[in-house]
Protein backbone atom coordinates (compact mmCIF):
# COMPACT_ATOMS: atom_id res chain seq x y z
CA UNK A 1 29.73 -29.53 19.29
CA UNK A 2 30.86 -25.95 20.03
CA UNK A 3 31.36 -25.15 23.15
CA UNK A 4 31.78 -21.20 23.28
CA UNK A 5 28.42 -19.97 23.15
CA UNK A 6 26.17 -16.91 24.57
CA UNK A 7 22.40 -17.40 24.89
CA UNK A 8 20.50 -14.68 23.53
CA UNK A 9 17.18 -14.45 25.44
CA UNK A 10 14.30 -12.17 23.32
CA UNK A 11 10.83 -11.49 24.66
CA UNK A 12 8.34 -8.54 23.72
CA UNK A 13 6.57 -6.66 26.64
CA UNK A 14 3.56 -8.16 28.33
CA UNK A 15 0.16 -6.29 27.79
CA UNK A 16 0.67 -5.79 31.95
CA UNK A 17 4.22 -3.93 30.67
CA UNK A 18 2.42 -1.77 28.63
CA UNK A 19 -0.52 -1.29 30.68
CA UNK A 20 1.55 -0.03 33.91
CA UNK A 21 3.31 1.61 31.45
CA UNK A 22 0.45 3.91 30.53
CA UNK A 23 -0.99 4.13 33.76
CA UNK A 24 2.15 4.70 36.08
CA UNK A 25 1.85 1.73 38.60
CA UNK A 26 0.27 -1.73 38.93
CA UNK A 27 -2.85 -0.53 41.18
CA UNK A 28 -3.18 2.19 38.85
CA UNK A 29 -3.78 -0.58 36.26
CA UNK A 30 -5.95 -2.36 37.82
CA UNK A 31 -8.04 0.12 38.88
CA UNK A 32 -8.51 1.44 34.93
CA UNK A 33 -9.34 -2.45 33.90
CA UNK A 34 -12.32 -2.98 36.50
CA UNK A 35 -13.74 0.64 35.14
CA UNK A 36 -14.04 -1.39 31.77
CA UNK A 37 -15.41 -4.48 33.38
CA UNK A 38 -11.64 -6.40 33.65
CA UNK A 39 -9.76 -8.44 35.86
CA UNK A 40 -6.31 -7.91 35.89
CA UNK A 41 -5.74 -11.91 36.62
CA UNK A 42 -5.33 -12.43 33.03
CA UNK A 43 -2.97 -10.22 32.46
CA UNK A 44 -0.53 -11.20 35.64
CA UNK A 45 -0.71 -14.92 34.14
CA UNK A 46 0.42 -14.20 30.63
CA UNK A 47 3.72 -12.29 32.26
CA UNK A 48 3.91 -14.89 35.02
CA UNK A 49 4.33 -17.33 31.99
CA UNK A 50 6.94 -15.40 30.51
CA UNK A 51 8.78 -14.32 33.33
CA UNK A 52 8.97 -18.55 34.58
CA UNK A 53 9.79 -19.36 30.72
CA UNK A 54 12.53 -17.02 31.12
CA UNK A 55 13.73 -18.21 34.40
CA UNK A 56 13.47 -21.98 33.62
CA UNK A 57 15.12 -21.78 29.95
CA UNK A 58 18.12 -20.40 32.11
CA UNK A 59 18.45 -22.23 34.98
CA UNK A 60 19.62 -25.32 32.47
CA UNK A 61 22.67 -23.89 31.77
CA UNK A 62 25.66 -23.24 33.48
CA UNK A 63 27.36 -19.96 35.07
CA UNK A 64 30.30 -20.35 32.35
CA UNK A 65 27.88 -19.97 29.36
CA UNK A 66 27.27 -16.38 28.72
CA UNK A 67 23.91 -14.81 28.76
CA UNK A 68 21.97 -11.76 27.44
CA UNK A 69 18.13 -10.64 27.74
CA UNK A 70 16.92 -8.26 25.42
CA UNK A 71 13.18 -6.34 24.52
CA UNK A 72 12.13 -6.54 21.23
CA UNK A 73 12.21 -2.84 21.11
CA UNK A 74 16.02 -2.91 21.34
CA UNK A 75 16.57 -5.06 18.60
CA UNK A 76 17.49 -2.46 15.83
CA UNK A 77 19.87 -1.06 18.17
CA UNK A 78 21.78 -5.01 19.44
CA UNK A 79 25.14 -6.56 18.06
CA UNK A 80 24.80 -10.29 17.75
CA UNK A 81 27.46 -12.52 17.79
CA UNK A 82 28.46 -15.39 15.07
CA UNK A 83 28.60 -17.87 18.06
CA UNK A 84 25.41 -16.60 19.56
CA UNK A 85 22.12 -18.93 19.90
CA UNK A 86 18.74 -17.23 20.12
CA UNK A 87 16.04 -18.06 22.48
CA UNK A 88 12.45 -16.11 21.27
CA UNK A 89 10.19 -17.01 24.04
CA UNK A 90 7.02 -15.54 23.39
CA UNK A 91 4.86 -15.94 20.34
CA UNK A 92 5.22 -16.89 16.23
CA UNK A 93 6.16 -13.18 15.86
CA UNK A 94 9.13 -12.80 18.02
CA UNK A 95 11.04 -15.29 15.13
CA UNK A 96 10.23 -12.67 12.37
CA UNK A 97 11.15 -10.01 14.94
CA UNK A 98 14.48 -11.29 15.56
CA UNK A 99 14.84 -13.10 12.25
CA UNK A 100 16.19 -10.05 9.92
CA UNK A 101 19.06 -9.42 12.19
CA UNK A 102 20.73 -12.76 11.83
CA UNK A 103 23.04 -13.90 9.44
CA UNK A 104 22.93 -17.87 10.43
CA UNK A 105 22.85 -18.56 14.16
CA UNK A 106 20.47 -20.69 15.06
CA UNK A 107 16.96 -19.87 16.80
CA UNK A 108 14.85 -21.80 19.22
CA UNK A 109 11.56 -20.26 19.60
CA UNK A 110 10.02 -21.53 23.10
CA UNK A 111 6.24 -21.21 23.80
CA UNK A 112 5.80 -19.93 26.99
CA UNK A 113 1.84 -20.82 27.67
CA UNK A 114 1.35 -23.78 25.36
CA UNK A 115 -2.24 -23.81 27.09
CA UNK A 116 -3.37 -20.42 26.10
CA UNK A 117 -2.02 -20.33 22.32
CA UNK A 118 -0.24 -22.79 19.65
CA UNK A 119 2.95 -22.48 18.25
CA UNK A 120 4.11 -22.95 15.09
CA UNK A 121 7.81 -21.00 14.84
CA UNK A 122 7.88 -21.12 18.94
CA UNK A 123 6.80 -25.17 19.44
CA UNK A 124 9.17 -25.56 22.23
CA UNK A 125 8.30 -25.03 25.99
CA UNK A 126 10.40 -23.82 28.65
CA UNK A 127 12.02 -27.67 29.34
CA UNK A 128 13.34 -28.31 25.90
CA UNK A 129 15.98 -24.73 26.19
CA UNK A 130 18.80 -26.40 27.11
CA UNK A 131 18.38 -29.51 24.73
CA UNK A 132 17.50 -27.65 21.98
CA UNK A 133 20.52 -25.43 22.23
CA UNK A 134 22.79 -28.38 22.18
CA UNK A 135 21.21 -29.60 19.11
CA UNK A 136 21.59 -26.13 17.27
CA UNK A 137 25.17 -26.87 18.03
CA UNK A 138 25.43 -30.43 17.39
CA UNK A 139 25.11 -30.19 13.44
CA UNK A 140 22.67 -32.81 13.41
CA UNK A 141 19.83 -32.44 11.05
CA UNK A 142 17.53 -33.98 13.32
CA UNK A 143 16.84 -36.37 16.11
CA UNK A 144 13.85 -37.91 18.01
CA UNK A 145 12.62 -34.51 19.91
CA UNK A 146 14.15 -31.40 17.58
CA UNK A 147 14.50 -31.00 13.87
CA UNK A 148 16.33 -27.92 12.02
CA UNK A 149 14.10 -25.24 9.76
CA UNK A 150 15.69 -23.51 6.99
CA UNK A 151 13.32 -20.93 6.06
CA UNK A 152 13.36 -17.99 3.52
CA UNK A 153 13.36 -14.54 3.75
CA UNK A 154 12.45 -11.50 1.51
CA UNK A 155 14.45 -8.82 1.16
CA UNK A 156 13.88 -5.05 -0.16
CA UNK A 157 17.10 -2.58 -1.27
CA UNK A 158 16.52 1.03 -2.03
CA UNK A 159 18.40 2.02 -4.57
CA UNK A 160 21.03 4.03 -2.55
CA UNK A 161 21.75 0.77 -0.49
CA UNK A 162 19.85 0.95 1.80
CA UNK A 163 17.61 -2.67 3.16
CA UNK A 164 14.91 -4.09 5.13
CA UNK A 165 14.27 -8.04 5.36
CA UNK A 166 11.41 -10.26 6.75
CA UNK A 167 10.70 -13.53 7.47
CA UNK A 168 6.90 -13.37 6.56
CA UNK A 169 6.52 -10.25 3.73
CA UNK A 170 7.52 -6.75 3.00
CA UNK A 171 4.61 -3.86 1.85
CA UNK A 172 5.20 -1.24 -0.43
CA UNK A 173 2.80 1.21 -0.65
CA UNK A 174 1.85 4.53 0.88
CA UNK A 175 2.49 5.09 4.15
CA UNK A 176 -1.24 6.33 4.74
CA UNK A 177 -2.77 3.19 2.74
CA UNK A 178 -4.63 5.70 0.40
CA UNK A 179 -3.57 5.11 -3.38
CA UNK A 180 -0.07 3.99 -4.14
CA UNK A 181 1.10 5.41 -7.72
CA UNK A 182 4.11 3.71 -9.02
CA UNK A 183 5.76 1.68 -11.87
CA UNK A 184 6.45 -1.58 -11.42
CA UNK A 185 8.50 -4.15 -13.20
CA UNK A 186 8.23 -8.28 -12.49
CA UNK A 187 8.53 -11.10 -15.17
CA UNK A 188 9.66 -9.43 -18.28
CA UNK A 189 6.46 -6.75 -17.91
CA UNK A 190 6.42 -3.02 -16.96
CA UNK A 191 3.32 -0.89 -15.74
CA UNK A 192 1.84 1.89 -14.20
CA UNK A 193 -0.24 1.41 -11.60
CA UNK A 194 -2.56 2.80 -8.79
CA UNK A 195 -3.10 0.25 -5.84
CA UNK A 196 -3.43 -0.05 -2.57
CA UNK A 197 0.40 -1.48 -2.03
CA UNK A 198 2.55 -4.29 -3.18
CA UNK A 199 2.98 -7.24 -1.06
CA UNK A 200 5.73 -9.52 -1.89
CA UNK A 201 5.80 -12.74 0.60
CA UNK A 202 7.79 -15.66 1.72
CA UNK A 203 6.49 -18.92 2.08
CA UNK A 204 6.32 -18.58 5.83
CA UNK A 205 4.19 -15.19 5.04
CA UNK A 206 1.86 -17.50 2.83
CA UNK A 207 0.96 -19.01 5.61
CA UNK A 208 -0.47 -15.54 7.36
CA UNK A 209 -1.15 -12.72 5.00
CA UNK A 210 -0.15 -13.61 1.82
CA UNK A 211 -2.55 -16.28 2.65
CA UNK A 212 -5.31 -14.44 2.85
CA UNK A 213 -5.27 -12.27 -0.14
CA UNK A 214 -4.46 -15.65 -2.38
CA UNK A 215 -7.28 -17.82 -0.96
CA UNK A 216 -9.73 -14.14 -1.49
CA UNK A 217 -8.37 -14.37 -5.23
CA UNK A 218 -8.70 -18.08 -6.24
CA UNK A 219 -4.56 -18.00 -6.04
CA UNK A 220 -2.62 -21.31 -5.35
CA UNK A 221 0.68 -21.42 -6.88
CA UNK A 222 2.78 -20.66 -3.46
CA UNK A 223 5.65 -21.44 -2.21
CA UNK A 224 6.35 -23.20 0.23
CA UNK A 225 8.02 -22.80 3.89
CA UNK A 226 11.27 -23.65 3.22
CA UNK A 227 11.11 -22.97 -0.76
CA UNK A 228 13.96 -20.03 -1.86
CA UNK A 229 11.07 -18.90 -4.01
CA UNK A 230 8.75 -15.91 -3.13
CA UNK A 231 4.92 -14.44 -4.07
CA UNK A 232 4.28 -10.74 -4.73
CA UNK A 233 0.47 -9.77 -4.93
CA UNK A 234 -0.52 -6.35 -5.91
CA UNK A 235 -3.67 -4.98 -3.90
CA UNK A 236 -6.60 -3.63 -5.56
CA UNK A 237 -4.99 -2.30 -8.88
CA UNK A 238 -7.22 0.38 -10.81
CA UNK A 239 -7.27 0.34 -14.28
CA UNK A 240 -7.45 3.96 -15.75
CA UNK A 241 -5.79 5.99 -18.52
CA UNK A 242 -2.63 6.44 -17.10
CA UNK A 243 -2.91 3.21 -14.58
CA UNK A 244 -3.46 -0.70 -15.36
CA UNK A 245 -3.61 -4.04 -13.40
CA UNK A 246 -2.51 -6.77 -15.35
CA UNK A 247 0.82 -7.33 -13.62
CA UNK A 248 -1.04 -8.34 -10.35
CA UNK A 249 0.43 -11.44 -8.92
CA UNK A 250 3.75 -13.52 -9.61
CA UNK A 251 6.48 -15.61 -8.05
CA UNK A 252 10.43 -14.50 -7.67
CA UNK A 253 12.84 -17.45 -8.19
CA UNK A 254 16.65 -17.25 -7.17
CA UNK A 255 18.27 -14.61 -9.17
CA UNK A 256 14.79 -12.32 -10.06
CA UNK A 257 13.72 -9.57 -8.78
CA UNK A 258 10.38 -7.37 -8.82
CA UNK A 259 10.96 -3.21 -8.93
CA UNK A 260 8.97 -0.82 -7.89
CA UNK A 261 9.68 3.29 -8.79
CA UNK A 262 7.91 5.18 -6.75
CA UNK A 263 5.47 8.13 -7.79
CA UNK A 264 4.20 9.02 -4.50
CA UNK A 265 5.74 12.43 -3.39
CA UNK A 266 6.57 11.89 0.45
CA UNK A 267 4.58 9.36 1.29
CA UNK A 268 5.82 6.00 -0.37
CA UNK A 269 7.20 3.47 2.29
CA UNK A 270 8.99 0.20 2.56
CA UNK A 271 8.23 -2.08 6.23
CA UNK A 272 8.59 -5.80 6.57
CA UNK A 273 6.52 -8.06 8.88
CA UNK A 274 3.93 -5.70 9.68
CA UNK A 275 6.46 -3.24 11.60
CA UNK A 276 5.40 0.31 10.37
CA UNK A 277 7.70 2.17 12.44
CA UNK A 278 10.84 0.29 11.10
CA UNK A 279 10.65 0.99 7.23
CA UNK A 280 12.06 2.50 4.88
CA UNK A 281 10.71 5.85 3.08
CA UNK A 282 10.55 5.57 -0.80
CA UNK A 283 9.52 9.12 -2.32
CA UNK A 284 9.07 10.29 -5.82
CA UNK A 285 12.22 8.91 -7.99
CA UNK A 286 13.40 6.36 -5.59
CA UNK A 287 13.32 3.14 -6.46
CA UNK A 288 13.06 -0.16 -4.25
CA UNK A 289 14.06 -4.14 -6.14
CA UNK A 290 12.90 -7.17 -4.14
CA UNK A 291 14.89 -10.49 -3.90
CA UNK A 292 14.97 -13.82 -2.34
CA UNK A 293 17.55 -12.75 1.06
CA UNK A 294 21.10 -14.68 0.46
CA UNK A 295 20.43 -15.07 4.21
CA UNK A 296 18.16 -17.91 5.73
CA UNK A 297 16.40 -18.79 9.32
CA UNK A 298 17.92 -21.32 10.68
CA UNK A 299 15.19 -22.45 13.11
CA UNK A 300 15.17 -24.91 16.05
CA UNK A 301 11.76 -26.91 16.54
CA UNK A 302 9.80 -29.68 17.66
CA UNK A 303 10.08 -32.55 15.12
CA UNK A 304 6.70 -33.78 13.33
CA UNK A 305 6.65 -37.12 13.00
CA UNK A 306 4.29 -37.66 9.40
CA UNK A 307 1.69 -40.41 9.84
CA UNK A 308 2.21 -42.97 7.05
CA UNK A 309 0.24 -42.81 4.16
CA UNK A 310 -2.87 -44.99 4.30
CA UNK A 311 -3.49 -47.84 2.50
């Protein structure tokens, strides 16, 4: 097992954070919530919770091992290290937050209120940080508490070079949401089209949105979680004279790729993982191609032990 490590702690701000935030002091917040009929007790648990996650993930390890805490907002901006090992302790979102700026290392996604919400990416609490760190290092594919996720992400290049991943999905579209005008190219087939966006989603992301718009449309070839496959859906195609919709749903294996030329003057735009304000513009005459990402979560978990099959 490696020994060399540094701990990479990543939360989000608390809705407390971002009320005192907007409001200047704690009182000050409190004072605007019982004008609307609130209680600020609520809000003091949920960053109580995270604050003790924080504190008790920590305290397992050691002054030698080296340790970082970082805001979600400062992601875009962090270096991470080959030998680092991410803790997300928050919710499911935090792993797609963190998850396009990793090339490998390992992430253990800790829950820190299992009473008030379930977690799926982050199934670990507080108690399993140190444990679970030592098996992301151990190489072991599993044992009786953790098991390993490898999970796929999508990926979108401009054509000047230029990329944003996701763990869940990427849009394409306008960046109003009125009509998107573009061309776009999938499976062998070119068209026009005028829609509401592209969304092109990982089997995590079919889980969540993608989800949702295949159940709404009778859809069920998906991939799944850990499939290198992914499923683009095109929302609410109008067929005119200039404009059709029978490319409107498809799968990307290993090696393909969908395209999408934009026609929308200054307002086409590329974001993964719902994150509008980290995108990627795509006016008139730039292009965007989507692929299966060469790079892959590598997730830390609880294990789920299968019931055998009945007899």
């Amino acid at each position: 097992m490696k020994r060399d490590f540094r701990v990479v702690v990543v939360t989000r701000k608390t809705p407390l954070d971002h009320l005192v935030a907007r409001h200047g002091t704690r009182g000050q917040a409190e004072f605007f919530l019982r004008g609307q009929g609130l209680e600020i007790d609520g809000f003091d648990a949920t960053a109580k919770s995270q604050a003790t996650a924080v504190a008790v993930s920590l305290s397992y390890f050691g002054a030698e091992v080296r340790r970082v805490l970082i805001d979600r907002d400062e992601l875009d901006r962090f270096v991470f290290h080959p030998d680092d090992v991410i803790l997300a302790v928050g919710q499911d979102g935090l792993v797609a937050n963190v998850a396009k700026y990793l090339d490998g290392q390992p992430v253990v996604g800790i829950n820190p209120d299992p009473r008030r919400y379930d977690g799926v990416l982050c199934s670990l609490t507080s108690g399993h940080a140190a444990g679970a760190v030592h098996f992301a290092l151990s190489g072991e594919p599993a044992n009786a508490t953790y098991a390993r996720e490898t999970r796929t992400l999508v990926e979108a290049r401009r054509g000047d070079g230029m990329v944003i991943r996701a763990l869940n999905e990427v849009f394409l579209g306008h960046k109003t949401h009125q009509s998107a005008v573009y061309v776009l190219s999938a499976g062998g087939g070119t068209e026009r089209q005028s829609s509401s966006g592209v969304i092109v989603s990982t089997g995590t992301g079919c889980s969540g949105w993608g989800r949702s718009i295949a159940t709404q449309r009778g859809l069920s070839d998906l991939p799944a979680i850990d499939e290198p496959s992914l499923a683009w859906f095109v929302r609410e195609p109008f067929p005119s004279v200039s404009t059709g919709c029978n490319l409107n749903f498809g799968r990307i294996g290993p090696g393909e790729s969908l395209r999408l030329s934009s026609e929308m003057g200054t307002g086409g735009t590329v974001f993964g993982d719902g994150i509008e304000a980290d995108s990627l513009d795509l006016p008139s005459g730039q292009s965007v191609e989507v692929t299966v990402c060469s790079r892959r979560l590598a997730l830390v978990g609880a294990r789920v032990r299968r019931s055998p099959p009945a007899r």
